[in-house]
C-alpha atoms as a PDB file:
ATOM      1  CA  UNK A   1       0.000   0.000   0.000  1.00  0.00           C
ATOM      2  CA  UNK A   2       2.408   2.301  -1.220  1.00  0.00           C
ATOM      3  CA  UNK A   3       1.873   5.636  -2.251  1.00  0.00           C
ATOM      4  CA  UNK A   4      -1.974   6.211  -2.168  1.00  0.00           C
ATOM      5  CA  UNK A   5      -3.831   8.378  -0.551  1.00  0.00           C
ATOM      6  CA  UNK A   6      -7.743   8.377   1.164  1.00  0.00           C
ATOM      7  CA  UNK A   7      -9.362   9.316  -2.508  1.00  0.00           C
ATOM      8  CA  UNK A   8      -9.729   7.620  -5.599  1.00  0.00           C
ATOM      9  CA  UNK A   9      -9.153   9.024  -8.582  1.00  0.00           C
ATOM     10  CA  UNK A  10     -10.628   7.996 -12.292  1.00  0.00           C
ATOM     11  CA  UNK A  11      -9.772  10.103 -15.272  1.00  0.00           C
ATOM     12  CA  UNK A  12     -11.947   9.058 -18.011  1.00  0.00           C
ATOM     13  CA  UNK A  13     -10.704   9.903 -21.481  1.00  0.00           C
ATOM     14  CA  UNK A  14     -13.796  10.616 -24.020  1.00  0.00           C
ATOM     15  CA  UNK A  15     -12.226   9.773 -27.305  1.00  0.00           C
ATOM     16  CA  UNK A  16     -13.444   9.573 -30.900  1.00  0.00           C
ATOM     17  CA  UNK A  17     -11.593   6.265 -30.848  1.00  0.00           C
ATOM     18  CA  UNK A  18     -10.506   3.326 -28.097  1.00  0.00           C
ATOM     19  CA  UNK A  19      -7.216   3.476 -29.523  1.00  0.00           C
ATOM     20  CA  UNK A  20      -4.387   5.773 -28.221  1.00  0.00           C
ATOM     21  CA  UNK A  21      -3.064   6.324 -31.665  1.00  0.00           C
ATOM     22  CA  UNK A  22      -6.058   7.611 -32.753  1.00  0.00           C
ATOM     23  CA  UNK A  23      -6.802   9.690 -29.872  1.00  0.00           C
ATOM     24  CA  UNK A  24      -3.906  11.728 -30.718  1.00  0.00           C
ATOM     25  CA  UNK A  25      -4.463  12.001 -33.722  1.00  0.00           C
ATOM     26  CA  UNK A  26      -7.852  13.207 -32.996  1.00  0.00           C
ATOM     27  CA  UNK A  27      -7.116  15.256 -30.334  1.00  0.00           C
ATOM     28  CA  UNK A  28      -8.617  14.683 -26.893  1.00  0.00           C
ATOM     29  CA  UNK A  29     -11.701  16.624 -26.541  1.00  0.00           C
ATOM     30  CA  UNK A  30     -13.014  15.423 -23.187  1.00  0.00           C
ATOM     31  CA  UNK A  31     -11.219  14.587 -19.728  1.00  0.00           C
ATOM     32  CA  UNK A  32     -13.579  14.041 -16.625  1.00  0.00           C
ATOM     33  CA  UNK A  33     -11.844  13.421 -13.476  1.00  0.00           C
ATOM     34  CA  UNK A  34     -13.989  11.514 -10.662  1.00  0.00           C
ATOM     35  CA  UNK A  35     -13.023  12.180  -7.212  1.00  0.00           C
ATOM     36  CA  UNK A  36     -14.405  10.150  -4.414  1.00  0.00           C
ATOM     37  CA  UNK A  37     -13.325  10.182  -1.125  1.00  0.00           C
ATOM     38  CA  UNK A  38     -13.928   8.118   1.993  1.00  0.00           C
ATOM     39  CA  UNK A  39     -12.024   4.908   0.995  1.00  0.00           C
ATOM     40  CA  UNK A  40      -8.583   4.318  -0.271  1.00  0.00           C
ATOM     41  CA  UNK A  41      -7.566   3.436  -3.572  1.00  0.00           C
ATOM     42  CA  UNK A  42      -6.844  -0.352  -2.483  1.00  0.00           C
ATOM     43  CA  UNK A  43      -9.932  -0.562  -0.050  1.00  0.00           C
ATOM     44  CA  UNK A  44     -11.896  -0.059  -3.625  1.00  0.00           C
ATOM     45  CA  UNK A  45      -9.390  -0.983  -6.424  1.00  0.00           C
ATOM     46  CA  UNK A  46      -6.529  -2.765  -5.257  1.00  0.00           C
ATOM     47  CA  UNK A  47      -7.771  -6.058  -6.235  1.00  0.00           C
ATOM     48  CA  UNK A  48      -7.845  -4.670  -9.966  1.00  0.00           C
ATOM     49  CA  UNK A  49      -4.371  -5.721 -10.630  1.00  0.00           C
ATOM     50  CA  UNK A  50      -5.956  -8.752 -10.685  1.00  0.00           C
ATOM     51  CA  UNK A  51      -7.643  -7.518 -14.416  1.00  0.00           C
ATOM     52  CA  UNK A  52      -4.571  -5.154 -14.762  1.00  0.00           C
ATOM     53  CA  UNK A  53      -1.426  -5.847 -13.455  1.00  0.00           C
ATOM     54  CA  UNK A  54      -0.127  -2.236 -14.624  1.00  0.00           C
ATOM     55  CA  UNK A  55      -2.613  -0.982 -11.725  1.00  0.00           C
ATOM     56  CA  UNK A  56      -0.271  -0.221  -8.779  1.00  0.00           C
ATOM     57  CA  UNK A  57      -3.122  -2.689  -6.754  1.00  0.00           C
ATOM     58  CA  UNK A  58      -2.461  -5.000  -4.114  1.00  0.00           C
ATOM     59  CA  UNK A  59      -1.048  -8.738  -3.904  1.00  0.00           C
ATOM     60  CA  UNK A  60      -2.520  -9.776  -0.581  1.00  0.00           C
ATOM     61  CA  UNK A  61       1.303  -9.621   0.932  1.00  0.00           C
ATOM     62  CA  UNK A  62       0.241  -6.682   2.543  1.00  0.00           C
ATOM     63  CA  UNK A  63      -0.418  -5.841   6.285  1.00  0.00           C
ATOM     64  CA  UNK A  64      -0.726  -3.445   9.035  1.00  0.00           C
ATOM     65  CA  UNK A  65       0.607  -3.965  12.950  1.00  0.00           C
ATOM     66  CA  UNK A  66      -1.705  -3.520  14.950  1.00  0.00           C
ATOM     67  CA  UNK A  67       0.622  -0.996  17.244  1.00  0.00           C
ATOM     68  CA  UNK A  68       3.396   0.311  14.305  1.00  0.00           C
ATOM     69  CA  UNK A  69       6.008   0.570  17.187  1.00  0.00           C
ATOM     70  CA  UNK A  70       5.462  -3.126  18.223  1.00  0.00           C
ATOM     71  CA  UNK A  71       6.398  -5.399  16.164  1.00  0.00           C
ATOM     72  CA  UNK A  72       4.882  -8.585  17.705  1.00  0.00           C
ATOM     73  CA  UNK A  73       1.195  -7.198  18.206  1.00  0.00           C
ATOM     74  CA  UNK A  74      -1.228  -8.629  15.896  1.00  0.00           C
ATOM     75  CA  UNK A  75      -0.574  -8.861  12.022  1.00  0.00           C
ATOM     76  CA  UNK A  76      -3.392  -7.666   9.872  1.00  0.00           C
ATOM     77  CA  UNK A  77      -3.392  -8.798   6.385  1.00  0.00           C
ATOM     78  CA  UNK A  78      -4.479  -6.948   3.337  1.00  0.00           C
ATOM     79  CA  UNK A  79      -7.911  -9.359   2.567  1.00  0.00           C
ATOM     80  CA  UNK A  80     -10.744  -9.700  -0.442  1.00  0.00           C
ATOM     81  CA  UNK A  81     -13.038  -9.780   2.076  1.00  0.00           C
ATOM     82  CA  UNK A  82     -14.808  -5.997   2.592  1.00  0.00           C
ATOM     83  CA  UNK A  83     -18.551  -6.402   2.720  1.00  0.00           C
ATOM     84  CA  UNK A  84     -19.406  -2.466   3.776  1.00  0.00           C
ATOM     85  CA  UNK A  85     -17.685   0.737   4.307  1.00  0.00           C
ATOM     86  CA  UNK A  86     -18.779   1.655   7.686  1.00  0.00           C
ATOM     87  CA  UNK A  87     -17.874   2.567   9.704  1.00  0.00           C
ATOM     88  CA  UNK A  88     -14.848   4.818   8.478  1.00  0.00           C
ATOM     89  CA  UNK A  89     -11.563   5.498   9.751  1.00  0.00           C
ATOM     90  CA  UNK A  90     -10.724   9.019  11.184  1.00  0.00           C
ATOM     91  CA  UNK A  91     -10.315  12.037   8.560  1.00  0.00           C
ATOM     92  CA  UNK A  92      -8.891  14.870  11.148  1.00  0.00           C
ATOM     93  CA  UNK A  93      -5.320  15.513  10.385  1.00  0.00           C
ATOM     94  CA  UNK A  94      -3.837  13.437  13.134  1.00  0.00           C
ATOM     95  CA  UNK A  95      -6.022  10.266  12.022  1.00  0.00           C
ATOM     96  CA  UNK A  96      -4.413  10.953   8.330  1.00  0.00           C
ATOM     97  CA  UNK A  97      -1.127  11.577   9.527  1.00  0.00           C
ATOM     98  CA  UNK A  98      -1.505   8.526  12.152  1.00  0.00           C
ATOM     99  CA  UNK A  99      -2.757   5.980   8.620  1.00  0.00           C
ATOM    100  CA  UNK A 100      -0.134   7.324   6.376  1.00  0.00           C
ATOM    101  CA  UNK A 101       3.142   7.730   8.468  1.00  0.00           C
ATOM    102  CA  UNK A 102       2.282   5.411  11.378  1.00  0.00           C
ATOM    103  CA  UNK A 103       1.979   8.866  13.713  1.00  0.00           C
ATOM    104  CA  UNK A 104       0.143  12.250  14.413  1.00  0.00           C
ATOM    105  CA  UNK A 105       3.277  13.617  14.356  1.00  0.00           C
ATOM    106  CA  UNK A 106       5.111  11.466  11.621  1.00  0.00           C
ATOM    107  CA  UNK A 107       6.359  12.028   8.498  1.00  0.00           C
ATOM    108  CA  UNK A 108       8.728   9.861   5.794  1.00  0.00           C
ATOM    109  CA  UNK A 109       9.370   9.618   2.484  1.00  0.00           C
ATOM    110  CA  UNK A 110       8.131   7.394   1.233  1.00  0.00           C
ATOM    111  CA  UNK A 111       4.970   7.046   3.437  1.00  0.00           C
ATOM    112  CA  UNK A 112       4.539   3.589   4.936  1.00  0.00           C
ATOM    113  CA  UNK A 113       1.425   3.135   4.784  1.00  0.00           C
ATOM    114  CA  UNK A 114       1.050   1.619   8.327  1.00  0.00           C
ATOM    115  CA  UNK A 115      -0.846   3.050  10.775  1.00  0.00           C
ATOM    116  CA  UNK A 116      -4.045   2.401   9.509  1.00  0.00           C
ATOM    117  CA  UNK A 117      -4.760  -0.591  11.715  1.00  0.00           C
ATOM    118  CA  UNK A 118      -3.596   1.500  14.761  1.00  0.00           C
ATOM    119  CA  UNK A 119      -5.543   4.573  13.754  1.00  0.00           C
ATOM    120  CA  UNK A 120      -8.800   2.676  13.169  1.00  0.00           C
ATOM    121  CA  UNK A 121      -8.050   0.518  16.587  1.00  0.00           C
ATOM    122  CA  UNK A 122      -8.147   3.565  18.688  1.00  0.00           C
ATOM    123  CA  UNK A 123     -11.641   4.541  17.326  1.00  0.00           C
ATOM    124  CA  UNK A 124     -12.855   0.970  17.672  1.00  0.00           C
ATOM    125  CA  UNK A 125     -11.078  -1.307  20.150  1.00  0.00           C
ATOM    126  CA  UNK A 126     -12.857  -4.746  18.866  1.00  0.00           C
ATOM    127  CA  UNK A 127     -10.944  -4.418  15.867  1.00  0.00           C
ATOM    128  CA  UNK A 128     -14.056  -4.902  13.491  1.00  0.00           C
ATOM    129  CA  UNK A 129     -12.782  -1.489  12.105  1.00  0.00           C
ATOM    130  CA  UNK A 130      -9.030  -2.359  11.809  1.00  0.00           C
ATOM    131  CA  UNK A 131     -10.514  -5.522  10.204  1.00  0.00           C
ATOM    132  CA  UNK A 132     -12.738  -3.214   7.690  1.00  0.00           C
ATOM    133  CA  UNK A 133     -10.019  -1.234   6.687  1.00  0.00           C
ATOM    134  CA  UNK A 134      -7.670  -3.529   5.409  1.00  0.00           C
ATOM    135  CA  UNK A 135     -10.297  -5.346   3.290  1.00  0.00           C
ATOM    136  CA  UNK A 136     -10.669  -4.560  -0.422  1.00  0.00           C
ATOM    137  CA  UNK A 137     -13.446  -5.296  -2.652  1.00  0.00           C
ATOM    138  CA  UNK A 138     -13.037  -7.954  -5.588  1.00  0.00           C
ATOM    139  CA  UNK A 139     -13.860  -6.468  -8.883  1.00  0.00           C
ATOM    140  CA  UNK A 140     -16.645  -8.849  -9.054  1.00  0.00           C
ATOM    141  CA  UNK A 141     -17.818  -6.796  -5.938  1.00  0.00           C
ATOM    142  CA  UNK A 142     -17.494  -3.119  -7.794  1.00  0.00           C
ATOM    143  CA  UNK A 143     -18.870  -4.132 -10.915  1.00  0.00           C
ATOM    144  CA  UNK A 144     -19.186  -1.141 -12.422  1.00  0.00           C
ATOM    145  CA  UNK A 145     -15.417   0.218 -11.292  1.00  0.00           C
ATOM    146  CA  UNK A 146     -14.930  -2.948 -12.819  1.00  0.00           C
ATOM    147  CA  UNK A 147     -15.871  -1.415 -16.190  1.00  0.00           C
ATOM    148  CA  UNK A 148     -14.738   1.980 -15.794  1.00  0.00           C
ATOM    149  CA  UNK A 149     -11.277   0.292 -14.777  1.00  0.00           C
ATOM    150  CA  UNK A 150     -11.202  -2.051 -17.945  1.00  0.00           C
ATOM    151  CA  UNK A 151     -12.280   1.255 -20.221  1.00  0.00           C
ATOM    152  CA  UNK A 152     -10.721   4.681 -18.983  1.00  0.00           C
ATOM    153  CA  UNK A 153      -7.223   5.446 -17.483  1.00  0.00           C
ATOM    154  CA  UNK A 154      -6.989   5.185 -13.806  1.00  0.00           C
ATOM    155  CA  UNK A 155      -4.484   7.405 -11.876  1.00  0.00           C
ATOM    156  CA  UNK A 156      -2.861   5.294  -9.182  1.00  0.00           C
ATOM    157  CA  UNK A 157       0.063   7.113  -8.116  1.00  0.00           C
ATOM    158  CA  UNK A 158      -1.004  10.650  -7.446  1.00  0.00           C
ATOM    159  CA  UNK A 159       0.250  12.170  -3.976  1.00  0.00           C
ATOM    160  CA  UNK A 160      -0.351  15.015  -1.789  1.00  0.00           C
ATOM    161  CA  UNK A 161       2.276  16.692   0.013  1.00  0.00           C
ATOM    162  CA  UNK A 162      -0.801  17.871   2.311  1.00  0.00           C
ATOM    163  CA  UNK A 163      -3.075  15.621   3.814  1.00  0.00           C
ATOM    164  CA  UNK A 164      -5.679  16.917   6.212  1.00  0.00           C
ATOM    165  CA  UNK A 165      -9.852  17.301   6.180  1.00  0.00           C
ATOM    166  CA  UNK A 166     -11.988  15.927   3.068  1.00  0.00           C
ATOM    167  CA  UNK A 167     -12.906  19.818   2.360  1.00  0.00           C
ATOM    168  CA  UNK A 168      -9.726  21.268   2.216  1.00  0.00           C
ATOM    169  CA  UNK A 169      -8.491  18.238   0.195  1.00  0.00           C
ATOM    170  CA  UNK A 170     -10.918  18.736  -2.416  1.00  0.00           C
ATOM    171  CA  UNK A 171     -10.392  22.197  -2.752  1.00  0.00           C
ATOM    172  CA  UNK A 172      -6.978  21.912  -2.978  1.00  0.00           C
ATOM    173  CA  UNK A 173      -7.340  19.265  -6.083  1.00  0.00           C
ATOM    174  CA  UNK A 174      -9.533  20.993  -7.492  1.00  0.00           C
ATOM    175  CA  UNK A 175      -6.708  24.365  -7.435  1.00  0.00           C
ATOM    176  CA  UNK A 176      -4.022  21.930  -8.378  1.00  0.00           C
ATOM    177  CA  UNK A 177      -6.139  21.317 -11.934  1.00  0.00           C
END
Protein backbone atom coordinates (compact mmCIF):
# COMPACT_ATOMS: atom_id res chain seq x y z
CA UNK A 1 0.00 0.00 0.00
CA UNK A 2 2.41 2.30 -1.22
CA UNK A 3 1.87 5.64 -2.25
CA UNK A 4 -1.97 6.21 -2.17
CA UNK A 5 -3.83 8.38 -0.55
CA UNK A 6 -7.74 8.38 1.16
CA UNK A 7 -9.36 9.32 -2.51
CA UNK A 8 -9.73 7.62 -5.60
CA UNK A 9 -9.15 9.02 -8.58
CA UNK A 10 -10.63 8.00 -12.29
CA UNK A 11 -9.77 10.10 -15.27
CA UNK A 12 -11.95 9.06 -18.01
CA UNK A 13 -10.70 9.90 -21.48
CA UNK A 14 -13.80 10.62 -24.02
CA UNK A 15 -12.23 9.77 -27.30
CA UNK A 16 -13.44 9.57 -30.90
CA UNK A 17 -11.59 6.26 -30.85
CA UNK A 18 -10.51 3.33 -28.10
CA UNK A 19 -7.22 3.48 -29.52
CA UNK A 20 -4.39 5.77 -28.22
CA UNK A 21 -3.06 6.32 -31.67
CA UNK A 22 -6.06 7.61 -32.75
CA UNK A 23 -6.80 9.69 -29.87
CA UNK A 24 -3.91 11.73 -30.72
CA UNK A 25 -4.46 12.00 -33.72
CA UNK A 26 -7.85 13.21 -33.00
CA UNK A 27 -7.12 15.26 -30.33
CA UNK A 28 -8.62 14.68 -26.89
CA UNK A 29 -11.70 16.62 -26.54
CA UNK A 30 -13.01 15.42 -23.19
CA UNK A 31 -11.22 14.59 -19.73
CA UNK A 32 -13.58 14.04 -16.63
CA UNK A 33 -11.84 13.42 -13.48
CA UNK A 34 -13.99 11.51 -10.66
CA UNK A 35 -13.02 12.18 -7.21
CA UNK A 36 -14.41 10.15 -4.41
CA UNK A 37 -13.32 10.18 -1.13
CA UNK A 38 -13.93 8.12 1.99
CA UNK A 39 -12.02 4.91 1.00
CA UNK A 40 -8.58 4.32 -0.27
CA UNK A 41 -7.57 3.44 -3.57
CA UNK A 42 -6.84 -0.35 -2.48
CA UNK A 43 -9.93 -0.56 -0.05
CA UNK A 44 -11.90 -0.06 -3.63
CA UNK A 45 -9.39 -0.98 -6.42
CA UNK A 46 -6.53 -2.76 -5.26
CA UNK A 47 -7.77 -6.06 -6.24
CA UNK A 48 -7.84 -4.67 -9.97
CA UNK A 49 -4.37 -5.72 -10.63
CA UNK A 50 -5.96 -8.75 -10.69
CA UNK A 51 -7.64 -7.52 -14.42
CA UNK A 52 -4.57 -5.15 -14.76
CA UNK A 53 -1.43 -5.85 -13.46
CA UNK A 54 -0.13 -2.24 -14.62
CA UNK A 55 -2.61 -0.98 -11.72
CA UNK A 56 -0.27 -0.22 -8.78
CA UNK A 57 -3.12 -2.69 -6.75
CA UNK A 58 -2.46 -5.00 -4.11
CA UNK A 59 -1.05 -8.74 -3.90
CA UNK A 60 -2.52 -9.78 -0.58
CA UNK A 61 1.30 -9.62 0.93
CA UNK A 62 0.24 -6.68 2.54
CA UNK A 63 -0.42 -5.84 6.29
CA UNK A 64 -0.73 -3.45 9.04
CA UNK A 65 0.61 -3.96 12.95
CA UNK A 66 -1.71 -3.52 14.95
CA UNK A 67 0.62 -1.00 17.24
CA UNK A 68 3.40 0.31 14.31
CA UNK A 69 6.01 0.57 17.19
CA UNK A 70 5.46 -3.13 18.22
CA UNK A 71 6.40 -5.40 16.16
CA UNK A 72 4.88 -8.59 17.70
CA UNK A 73 1.19 -7.20 18.21
CA UNK A 74 -1.23 -8.63 15.90
CA UNK A 75 -0.57 -8.86 12.02
CA UNK A 76 -3.39 -7.67 9.87
CA UNK A 77 -3.39 -8.80 6.38
CA UNK A 78 -4.48 -6.95 3.34
CA UNK A 79 -7.91 -9.36 2.57
CA UNK A 80 -10.74 -9.70 -0.44
CA UNK A 81 -13.04 -9.78 2.08
CA UNK A 82 -14.81 -6.00 2.59
CA UNK A 83 -18.55 -6.40 2.72
CA UNK A 84 -19.41 -2.47 3.78
CA UNK A 85 -17.68 0.74 4.31
CA UNK A 86 -18.78 1.65 7.69
CA UNK A 87 -17.87 2.57 9.70
CA UNK A 88 -14.85 4.82 8.48
CA UNK A 89 -11.56 5.50 9.75
CA UNK A 90 -10.72 9.02 11.18
CA UNK A 91 -10.32 12.04 8.56
CA UNK A 92 -8.89 14.87 11.15
CA UNK A 93 -5.32 15.51 10.39
CA UNK A 94 -3.84 13.44 13.13
CA UNK A 95 -6.02 10.27 12.02
CA UNK A 96 -4.41 10.95 8.33
CA UNK A 97 -1.13 11.58 9.53
CA UNK A 98 -1.51 8.53 12.15
CA UNK A 99 -2.76 5.98 8.62
CA UNK A 100 -0.13 7.32 6.38
CA UNK A 101 3.14 7.73 8.47
CA UNK A 102 2.28 5.41 11.38
CA UNK A 103 1.98 8.87 13.71
CA UNK A 104 0.14 12.25 14.41
CA UNK A 105 3.28 13.62 14.36
CA UNK A 106 5.11 11.47 11.62
CA UNK A 107 6.36 12.03 8.50
CA UNK A 108 8.73 9.86 5.79
CA UNK A 109 9.37 9.62 2.48
CA UNK A 110 8.13 7.39 1.23
CA UNK A 111 4.97 7.05 3.44
CA UNK A 112 4.54 3.59 4.94
CA UNK A 113 1.42 3.13 4.78
CA UNK A 114 1.05 1.62 8.33
CA UNK A 115 -0.85 3.05 10.77
CA UNK A 116 -4.04 2.40 9.51
CA UNK A 117 -4.76 -0.59 11.71
CA UNK A 118 -3.60 1.50 14.76
CA UNK A 119 -5.54 4.57 13.75
CA UNK A 120 -8.80 2.68 13.17
CA UNK A 121 -8.05 0.52 16.59
CA UNK A 122 -8.15 3.56 18.69
CA UNK A 123 -11.64 4.54 17.33
CA UNK A 124 -12.85 0.97 17.67
CA UNK A 125 -11.08 -1.31 20.15
CA UNK A 126 -12.86 -4.75 18.87
CA UNK A 127 -10.94 -4.42 15.87
CA UNK A 128 -14.06 -4.90 13.49
CA UNK A 129 -12.78 -1.49 12.10
CA UNK A 130 -9.03 -2.36 11.81
CA UNK A 131 -10.51 -5.52 10.20
CA UNK A 132 -12.74 -3.21 7.69
CA UNK A 133 -10.02 -1.23 6.69
CA UNK A 134 -7.67 -3.53 5.41
CA UNK A 135 -10.30 -5.35 3.29
CA UNK A 136 -10.67 -4.56 -0.42
CA UNK A 137 -13.45 -5.30 -2.65
CA UNK A 138 -13.04 -7.95 -5.59
CA UNK A 139 -13.86 -6.47 -8.88
CA UNK A 140 -16.64 -8.85 -9.05
CA UNK A 141 -17.82 -6.80 -5.94
CA UNK A 142 -17.49 -3.12 -7.79
CA UNK A 143 -18.87 -4.13 -10.91
CA UNK A 144 -19.19 -1.14 -12.42
CA UNK A 145 -15.42 0.22 -11.29
CA UNK A 146 -14.93 -2.95 -12.82
CA UNK A 147 -15.87 -1.42 -16.19
CA UNK A 148 -14.74 1.98 -15.79
CA UNK A 149 -11.28 0.29 -14.78
CA UNK A 150 -11.20 -2.05 -17.94
CA UNK A 151 -12.28 1.25 -20.22
CA UNK A 152 -10.72 4.68 -18.98
CA UNK A 153 -7.22 5.45 -17.48
CA UNK A 154 -6.99 5.19 -13.81
CA UNK A 155 -4.48 7.40 -11.88
CA UNK A 156 -2.86 5.29 -9.18
CA UNK A 157 0.06 7.11 -8.12
CA UNK A 158 -1.00 10.65 -7.45
CA UNK A 159 0.25 12.17 -3.98
CA UNK A 160 -0.35 15.02 -1.79
CA UNK A 161 2.28 16.69 0.01
CA UNK A 162 -0.80 17.87 2.31
CA UNK A 163 -3.08 15.62 3.81
CA UNK A 164 -5.68 16.92 6.21
CA UNK A 165 -9.85 17.30 6.18
CA UNK A 166 -11.99 15.93 3.07
CA UNK A 167 -12.91 19.82 2.36
CA UNK A 168 -9.73 21.27 2.22
CA UNK A 169 -8.49 18.24 0.19
CA UNK A 170 -10.92 18.74 -2.42
CA UNK A 171 -10.39 22.20 -2.75
CA UNK A 172 -6.98 21.91 -2.98
CA UNK A 173 -7.34 19.26 -6.08
CA UNK A 174 -9.53 20.99 -7.49
CA UNK A 175 -6.71 24.36 -7.44
CA UNK A 176 -4.02 21.93 -8.38
CA UNK A 177 -6.14 21.32 -11.93
Amino acid sequence: MNYRFCFIFFTFLLLDSSTISNAIQNHIKTVVVLVMENRSFDHMLGWMKKLNPNINGVTGSEFNMLFVNDSKSTRFMFKDKAKHVNPNPGHTFDAISEQIFGSKNGFADPAPMNGFVQQAHSIDKSNKMAENVMNGFTPNKVAVYKTLVSQFAVFDRLVYTFYTFTTISFFFFHYDL
